[in-house]
ModelCIF file with pLDDT and N, C-alpha, C, O atoms, coordinates in Angstrom:
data_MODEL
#
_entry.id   MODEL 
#
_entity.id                         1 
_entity.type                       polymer 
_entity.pdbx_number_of_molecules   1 
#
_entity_poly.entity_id                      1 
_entity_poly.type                           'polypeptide(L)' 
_entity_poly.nstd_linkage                   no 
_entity_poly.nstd_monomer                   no 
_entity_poly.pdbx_seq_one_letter_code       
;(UNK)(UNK)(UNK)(UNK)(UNK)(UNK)(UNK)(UNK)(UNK)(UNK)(UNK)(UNK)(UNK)(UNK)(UNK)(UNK)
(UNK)(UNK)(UNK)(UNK)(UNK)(UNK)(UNK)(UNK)(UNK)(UNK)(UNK)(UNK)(UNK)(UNK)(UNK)(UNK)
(UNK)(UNK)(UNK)(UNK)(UNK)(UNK)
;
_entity_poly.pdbx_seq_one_letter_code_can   XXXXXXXXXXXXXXXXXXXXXXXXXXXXXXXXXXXXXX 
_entity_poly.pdbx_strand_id                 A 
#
loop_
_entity_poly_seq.entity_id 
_entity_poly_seq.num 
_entity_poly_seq.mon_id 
_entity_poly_seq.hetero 
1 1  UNK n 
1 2  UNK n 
1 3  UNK n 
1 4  UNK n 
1 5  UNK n 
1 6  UNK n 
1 7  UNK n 
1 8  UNK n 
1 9  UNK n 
1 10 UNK n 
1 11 UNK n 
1 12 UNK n 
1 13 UNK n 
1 14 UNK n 
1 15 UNK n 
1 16 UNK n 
1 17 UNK n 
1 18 UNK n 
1 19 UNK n 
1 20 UNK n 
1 21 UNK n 
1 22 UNK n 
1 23 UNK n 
1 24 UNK n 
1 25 UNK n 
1 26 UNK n 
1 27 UNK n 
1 28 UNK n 
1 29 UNK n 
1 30 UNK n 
1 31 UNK n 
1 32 UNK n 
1 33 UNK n 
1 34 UNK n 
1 35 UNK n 
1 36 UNK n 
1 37 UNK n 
1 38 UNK n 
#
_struct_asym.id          A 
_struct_asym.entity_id   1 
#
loop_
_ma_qa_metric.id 
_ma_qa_metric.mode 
_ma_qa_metric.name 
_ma_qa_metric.software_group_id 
_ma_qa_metric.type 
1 global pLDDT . pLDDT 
2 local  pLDDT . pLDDT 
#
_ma_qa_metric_global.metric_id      1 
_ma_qa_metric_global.metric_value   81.71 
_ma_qa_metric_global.model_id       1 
_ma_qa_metric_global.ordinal_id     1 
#
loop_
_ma_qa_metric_local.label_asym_id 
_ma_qa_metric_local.label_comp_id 
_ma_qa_metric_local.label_seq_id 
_ma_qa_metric_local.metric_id 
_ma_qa_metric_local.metric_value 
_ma_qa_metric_local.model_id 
_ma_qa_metric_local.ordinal_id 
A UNK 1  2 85.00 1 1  
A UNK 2  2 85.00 1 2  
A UNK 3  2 81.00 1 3  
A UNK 4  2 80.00 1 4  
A UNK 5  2 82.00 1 5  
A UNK 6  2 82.00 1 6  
A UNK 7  2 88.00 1 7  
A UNK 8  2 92.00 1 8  
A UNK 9  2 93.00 1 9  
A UNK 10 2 95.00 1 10 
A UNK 11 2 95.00 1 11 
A UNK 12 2 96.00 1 12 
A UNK 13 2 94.00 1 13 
A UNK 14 2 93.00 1 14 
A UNK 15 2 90.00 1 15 
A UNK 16 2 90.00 1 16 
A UNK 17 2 89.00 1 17 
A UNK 18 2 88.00 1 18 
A UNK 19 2 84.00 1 19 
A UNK 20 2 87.00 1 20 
A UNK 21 2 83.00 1 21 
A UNK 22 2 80.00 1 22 
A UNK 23 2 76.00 1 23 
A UNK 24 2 78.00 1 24 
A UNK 25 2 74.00 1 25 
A UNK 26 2 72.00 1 26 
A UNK 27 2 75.00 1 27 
A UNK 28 2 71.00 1 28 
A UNK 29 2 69.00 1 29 
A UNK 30 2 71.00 1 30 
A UNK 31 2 76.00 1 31 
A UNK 32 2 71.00 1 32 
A UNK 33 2 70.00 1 33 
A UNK 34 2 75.00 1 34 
A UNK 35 2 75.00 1 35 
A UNK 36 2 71.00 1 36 
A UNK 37 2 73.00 1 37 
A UNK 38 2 76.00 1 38 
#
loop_
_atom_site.group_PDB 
_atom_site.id 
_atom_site.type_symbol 
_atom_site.label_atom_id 
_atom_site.label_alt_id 
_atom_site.label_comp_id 
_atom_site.label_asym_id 
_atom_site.label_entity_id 
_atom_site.label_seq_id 
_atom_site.pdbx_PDB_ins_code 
_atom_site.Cartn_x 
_atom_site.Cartn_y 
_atom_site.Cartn_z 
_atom_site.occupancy 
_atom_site.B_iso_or_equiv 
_atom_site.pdbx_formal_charge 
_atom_site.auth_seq_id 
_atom_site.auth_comp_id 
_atom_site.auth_asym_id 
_atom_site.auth_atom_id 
_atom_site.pdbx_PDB_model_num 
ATOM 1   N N  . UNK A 1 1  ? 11.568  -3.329  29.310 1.00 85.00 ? 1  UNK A N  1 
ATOM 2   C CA . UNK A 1 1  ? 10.924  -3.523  28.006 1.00 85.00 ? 1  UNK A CA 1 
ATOM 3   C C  . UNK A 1 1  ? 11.674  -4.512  27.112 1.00 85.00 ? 1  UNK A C  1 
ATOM 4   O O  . UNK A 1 1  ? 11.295  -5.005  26.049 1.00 85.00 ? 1  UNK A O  1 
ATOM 5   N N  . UNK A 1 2  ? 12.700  -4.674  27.705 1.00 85.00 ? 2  UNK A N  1 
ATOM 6   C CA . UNK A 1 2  ? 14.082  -5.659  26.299 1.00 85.00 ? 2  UNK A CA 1 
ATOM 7   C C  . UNK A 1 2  ? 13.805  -7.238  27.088 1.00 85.00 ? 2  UNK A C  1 
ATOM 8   O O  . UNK A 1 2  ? 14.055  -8.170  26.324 1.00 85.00 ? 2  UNK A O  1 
ATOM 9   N N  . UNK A 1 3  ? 13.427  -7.577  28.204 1.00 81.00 ? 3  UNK A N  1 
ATOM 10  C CA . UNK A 1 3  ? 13.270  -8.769  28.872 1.00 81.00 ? 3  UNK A CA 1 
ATOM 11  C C  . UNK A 1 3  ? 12.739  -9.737  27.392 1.00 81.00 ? 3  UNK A C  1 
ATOM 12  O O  . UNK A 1 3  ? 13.632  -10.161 26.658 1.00 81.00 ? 3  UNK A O  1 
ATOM 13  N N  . UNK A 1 4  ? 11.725  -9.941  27.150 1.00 80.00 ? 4  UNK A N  1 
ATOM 14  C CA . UNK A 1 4  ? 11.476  -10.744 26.567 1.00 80.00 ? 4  UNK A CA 1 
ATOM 15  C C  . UNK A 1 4  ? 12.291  -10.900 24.845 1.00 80.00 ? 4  UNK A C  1 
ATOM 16  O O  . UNK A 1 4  ? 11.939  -11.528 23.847 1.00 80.00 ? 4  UNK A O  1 
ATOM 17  N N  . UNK A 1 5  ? 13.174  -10.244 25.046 1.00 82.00 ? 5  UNK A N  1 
ATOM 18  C CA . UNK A 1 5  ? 14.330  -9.963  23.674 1.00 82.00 ? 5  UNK A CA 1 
ATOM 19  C C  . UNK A 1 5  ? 15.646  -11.199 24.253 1.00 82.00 ? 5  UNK A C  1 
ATOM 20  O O  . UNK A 1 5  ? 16.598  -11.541 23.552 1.00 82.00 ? 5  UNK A O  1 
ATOM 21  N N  . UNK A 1 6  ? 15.440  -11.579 25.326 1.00 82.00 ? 6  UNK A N  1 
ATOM 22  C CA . UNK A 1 6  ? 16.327  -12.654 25.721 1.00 82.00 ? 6  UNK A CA 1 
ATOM 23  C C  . UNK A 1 6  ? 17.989  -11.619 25.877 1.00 82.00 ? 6  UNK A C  1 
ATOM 24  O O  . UNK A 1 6  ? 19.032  -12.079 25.413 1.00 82.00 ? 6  UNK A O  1 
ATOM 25  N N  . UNK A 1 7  ? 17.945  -10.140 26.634 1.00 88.00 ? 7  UNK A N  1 
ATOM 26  C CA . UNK A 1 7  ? 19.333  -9.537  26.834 1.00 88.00 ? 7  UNK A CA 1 
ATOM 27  C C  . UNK A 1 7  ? 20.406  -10.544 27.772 1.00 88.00 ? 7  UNK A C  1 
ATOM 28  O O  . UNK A 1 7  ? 21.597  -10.240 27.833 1.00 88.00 ? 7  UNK A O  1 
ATOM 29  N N  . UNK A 1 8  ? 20.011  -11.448 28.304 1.00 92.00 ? 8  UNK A N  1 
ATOM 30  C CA . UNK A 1 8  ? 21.086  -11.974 28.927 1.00 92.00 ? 8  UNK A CA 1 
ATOM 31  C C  . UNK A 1 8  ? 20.787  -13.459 29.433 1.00 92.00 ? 8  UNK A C  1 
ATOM 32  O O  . UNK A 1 8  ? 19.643  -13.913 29.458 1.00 92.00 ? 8  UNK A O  1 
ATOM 33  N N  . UNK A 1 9  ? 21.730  -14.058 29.769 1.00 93.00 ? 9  UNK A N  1 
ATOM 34  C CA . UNK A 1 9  ? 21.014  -15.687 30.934 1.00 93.00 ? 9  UNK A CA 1 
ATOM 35  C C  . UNK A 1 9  ? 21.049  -15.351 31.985 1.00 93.00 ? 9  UNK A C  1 
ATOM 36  O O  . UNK A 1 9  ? 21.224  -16.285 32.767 1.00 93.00 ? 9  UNK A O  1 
ATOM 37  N N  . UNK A 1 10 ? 20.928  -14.032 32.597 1.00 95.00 ? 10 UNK A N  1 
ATOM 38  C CA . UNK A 1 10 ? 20.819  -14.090 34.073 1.00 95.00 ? 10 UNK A CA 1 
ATOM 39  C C  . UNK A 1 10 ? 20.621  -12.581 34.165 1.00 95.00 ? 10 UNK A C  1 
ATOM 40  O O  . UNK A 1 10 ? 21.352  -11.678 33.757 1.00 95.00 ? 10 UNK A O  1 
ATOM 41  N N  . UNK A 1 11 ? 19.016  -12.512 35.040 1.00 95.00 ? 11 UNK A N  1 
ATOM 42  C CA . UNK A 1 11 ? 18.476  -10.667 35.241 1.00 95.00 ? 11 UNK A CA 1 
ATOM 43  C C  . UNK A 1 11 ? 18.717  -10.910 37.022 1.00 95.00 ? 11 UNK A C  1 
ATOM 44  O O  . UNK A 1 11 ? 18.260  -11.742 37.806 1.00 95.00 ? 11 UNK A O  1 
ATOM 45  N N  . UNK A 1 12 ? 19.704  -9.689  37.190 1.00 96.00 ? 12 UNK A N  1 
ATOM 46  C CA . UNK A 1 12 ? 19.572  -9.142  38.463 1.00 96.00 ? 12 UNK A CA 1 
ATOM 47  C C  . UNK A 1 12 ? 18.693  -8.097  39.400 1.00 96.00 ? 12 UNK A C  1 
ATOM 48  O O  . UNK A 1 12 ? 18.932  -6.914  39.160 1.00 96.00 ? 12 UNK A O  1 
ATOM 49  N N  . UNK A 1 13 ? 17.988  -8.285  40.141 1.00 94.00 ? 13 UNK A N  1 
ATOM 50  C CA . UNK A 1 13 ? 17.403  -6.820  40.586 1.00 94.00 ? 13 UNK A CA 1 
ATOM 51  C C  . UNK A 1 13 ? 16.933  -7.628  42.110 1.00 94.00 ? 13 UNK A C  1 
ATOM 52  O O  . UNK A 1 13 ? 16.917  -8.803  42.478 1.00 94.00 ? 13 UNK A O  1 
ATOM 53  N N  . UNK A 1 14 ? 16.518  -6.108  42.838 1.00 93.00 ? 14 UNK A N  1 
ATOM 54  C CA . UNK A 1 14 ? 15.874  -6.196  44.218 1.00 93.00 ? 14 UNK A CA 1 
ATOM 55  C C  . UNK A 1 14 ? 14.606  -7.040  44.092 1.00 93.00 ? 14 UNK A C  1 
ATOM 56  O O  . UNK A 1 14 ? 13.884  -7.142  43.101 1.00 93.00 ? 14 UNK A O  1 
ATOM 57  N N  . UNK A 1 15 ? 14.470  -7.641  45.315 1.00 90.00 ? 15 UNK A N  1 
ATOM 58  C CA . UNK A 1 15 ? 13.169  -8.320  45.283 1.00 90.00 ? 15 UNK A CA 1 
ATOM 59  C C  . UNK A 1 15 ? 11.357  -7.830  44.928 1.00 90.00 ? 15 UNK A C  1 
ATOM 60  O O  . UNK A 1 15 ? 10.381  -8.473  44.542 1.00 90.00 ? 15 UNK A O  1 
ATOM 61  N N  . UNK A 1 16 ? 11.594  -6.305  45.315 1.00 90.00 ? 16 UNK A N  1 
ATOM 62  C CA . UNK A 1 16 ? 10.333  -5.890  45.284 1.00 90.00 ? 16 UNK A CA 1 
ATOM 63  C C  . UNK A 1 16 ? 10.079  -5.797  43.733 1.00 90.00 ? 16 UNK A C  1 
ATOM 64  O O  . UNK A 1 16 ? 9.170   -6.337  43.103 1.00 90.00 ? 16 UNK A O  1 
ATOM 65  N N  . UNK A 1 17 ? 11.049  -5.019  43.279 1.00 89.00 ? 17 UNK A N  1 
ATOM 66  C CA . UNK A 1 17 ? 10.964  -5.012  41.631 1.00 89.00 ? 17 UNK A CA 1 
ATOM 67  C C  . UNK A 1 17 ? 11.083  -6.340  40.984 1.00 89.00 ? 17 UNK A C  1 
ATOM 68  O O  . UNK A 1 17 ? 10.533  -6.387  39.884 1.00 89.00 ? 17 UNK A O  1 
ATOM 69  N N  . UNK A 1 18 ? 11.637  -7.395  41.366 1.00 88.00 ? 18 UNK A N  1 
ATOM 70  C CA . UNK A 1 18 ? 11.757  -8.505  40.404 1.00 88.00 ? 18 UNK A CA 1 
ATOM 71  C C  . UNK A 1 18 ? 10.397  -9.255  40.838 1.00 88.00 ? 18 UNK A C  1 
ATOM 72  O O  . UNK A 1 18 ? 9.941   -9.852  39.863 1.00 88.00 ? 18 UNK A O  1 
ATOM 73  N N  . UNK A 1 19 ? 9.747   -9.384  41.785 1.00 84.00 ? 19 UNK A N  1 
ATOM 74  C CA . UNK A 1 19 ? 7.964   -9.572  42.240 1.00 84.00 ? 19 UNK A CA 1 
ATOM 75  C C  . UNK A 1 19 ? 7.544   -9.035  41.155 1.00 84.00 ? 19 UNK A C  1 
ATOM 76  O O  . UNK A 1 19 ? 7.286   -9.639  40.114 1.00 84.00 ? 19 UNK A O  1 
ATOM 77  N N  . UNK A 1 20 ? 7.413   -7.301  41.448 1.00 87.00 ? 20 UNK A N  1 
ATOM 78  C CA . UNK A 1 20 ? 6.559   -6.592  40.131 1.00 87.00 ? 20 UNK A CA 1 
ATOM 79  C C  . UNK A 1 20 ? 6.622   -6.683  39.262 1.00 87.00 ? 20 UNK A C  1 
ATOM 80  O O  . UNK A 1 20 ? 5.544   -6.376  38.753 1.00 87.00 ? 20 UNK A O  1 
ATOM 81  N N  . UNK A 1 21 ? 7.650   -7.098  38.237 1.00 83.00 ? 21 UNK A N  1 
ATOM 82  C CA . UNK A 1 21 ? 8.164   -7.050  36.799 1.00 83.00 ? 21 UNK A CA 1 
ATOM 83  C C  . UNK A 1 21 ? 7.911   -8.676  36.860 1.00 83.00 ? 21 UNK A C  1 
ATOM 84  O O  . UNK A 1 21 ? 8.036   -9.032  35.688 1.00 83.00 ? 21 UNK A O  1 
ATOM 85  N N  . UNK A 1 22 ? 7.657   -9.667  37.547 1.00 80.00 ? 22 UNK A N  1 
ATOM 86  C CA . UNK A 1 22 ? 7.336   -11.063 36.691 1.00 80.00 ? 22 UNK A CA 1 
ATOM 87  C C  . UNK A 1 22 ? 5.954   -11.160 36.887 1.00 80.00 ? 22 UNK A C  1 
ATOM 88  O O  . UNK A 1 22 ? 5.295   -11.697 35.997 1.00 80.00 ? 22 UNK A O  1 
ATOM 89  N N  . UNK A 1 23 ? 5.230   -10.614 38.189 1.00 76.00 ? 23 UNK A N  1 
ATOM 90  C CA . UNK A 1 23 ? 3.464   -10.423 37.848 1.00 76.00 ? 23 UNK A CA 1 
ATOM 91  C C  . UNK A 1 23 ? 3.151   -9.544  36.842 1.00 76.00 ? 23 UNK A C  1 
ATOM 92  O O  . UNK A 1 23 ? 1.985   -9.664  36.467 1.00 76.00 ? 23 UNK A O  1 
ATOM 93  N N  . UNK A 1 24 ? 3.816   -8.669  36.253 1.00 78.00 ? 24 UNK A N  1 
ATOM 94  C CA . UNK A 1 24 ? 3.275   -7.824  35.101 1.00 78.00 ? 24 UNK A CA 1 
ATOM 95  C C  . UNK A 1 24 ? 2.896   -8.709  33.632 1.00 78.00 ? 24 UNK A C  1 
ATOM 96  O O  . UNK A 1 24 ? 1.988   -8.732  32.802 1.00 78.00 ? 24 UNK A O  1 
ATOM 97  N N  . UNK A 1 25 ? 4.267   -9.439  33.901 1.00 74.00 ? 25 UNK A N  1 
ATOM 98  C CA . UNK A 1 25 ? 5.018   -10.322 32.207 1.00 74.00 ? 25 UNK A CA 1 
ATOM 99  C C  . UNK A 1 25 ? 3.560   -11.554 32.778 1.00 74.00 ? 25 UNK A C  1 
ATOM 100 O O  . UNK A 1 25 ? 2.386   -11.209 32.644 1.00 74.00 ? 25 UNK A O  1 
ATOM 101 N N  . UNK A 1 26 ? 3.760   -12.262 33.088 1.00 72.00 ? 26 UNK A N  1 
ATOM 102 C CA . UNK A 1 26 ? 2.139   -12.979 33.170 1.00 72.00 ? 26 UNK A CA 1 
ATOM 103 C C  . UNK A 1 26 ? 0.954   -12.544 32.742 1.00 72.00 ? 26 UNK A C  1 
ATOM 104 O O  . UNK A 1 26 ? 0.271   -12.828 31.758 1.00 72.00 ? 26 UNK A O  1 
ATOM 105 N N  . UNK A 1 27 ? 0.731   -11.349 34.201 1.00 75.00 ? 27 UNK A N  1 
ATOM 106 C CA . UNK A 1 27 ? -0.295  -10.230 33.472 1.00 75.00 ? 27 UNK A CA 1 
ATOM 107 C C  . UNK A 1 27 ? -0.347  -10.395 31.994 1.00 75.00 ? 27 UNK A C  1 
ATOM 108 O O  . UNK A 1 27 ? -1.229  -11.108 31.515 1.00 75.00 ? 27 UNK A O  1 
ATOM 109 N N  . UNK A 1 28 ? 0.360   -9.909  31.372 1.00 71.00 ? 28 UNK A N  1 
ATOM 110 C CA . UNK A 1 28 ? 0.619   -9.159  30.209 1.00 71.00 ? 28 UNK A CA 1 
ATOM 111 C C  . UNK A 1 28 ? 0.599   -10.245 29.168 1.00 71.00 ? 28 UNK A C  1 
ATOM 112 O O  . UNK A 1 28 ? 0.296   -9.885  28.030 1.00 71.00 ? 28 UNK A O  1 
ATOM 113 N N  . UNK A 1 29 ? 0.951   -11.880 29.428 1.00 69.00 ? 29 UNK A N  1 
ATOM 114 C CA . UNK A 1 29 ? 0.834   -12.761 28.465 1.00 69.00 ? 29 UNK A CA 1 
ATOM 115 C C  . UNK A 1 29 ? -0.369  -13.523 28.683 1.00 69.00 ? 29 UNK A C  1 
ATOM 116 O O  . UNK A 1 29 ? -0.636  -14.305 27.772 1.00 69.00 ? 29 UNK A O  1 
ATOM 117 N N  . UNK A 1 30 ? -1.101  -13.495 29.585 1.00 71.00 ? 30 UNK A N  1 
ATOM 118 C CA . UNK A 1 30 ? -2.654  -13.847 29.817 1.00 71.00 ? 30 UNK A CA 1 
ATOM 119 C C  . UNK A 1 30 ? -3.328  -13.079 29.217 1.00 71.00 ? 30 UNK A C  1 
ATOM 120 O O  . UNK A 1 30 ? -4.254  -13.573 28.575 1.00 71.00 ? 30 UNK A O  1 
ATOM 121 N N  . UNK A 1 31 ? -3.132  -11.454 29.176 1.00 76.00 ? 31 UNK A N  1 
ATOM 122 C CA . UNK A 1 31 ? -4.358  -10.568 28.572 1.00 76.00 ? 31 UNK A CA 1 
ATOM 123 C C  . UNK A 1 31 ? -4.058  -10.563 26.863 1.00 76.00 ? 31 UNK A C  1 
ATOM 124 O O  . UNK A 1 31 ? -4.824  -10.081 26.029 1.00 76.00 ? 31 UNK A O  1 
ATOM 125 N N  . UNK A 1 32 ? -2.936  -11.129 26.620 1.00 71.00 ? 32 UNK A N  1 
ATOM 126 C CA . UNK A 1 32 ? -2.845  -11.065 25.202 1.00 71.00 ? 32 UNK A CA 1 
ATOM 127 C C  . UNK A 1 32 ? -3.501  -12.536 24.513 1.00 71.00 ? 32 UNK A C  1 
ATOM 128 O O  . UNK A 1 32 ? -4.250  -12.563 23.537 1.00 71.00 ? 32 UNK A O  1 
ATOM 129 N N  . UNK A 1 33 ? -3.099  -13.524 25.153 1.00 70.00 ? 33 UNK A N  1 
ATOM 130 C CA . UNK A 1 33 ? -3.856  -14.571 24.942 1.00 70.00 ? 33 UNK A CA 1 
ATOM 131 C C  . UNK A 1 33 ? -5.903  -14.585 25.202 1.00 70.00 ? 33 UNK A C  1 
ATOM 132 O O  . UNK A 1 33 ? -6.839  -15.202 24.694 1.00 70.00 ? 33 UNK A O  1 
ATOM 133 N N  . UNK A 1 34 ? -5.742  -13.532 26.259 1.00 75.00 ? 34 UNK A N  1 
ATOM 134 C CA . UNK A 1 34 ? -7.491  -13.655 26.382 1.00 75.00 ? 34 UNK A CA 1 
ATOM 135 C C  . UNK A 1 34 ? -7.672  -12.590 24.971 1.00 75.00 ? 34 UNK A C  1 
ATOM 136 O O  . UNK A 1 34 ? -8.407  -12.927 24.043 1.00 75.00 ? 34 UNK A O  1 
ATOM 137 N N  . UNK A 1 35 ? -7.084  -11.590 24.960 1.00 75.00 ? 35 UNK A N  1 
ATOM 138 C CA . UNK A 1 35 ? -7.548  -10.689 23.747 1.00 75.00 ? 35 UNK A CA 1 
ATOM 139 C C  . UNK A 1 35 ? -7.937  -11.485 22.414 1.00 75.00 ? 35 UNK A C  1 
ATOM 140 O O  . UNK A 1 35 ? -9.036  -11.507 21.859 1.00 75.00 ? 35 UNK A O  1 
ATOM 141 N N  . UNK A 1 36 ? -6.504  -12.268 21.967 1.00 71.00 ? 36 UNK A N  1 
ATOM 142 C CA . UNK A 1 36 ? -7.156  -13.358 20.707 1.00 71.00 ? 36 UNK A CA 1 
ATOM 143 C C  . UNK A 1 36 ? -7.778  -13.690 20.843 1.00 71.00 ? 36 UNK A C  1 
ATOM 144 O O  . UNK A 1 36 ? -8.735  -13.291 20.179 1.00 71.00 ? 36 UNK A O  1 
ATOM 145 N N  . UNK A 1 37 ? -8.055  -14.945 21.965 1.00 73.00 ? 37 UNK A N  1 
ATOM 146 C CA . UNK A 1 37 ? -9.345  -15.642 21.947 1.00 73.00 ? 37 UNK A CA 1 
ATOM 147 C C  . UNK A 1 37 ? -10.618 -14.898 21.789 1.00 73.00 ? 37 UNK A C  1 
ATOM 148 O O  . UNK A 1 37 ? -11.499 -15.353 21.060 1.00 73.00 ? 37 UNK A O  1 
ATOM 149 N N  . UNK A 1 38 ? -10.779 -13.698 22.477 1.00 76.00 ? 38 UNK A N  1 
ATOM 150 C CA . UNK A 1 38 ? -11.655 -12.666 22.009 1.00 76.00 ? 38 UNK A CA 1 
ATOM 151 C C  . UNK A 1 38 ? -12.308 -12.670 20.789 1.00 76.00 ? 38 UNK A C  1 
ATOM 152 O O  . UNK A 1 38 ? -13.043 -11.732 20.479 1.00 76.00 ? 38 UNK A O  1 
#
């Protein structure tokens, strides 16, 4: 949840989770951009 708070210059994690957690943050900045435009 702190990712986009800029906690560090460098995030470590396993591959499966660092896949899931950067398709979410996309996800998540596309549906906010389609919502405004809304």
């Amino acid at each position: 949840r702190d990712l986009f708070s800029g906690v560090a210059d460098v995030l470590v994690t396993d591959g499966f989770t660092g896949n899931a957690v950067l398709k979410s943050m996309e996800g998540t900045a596309l549906t906010i951009m389609q919502l405004l435009t809304t």
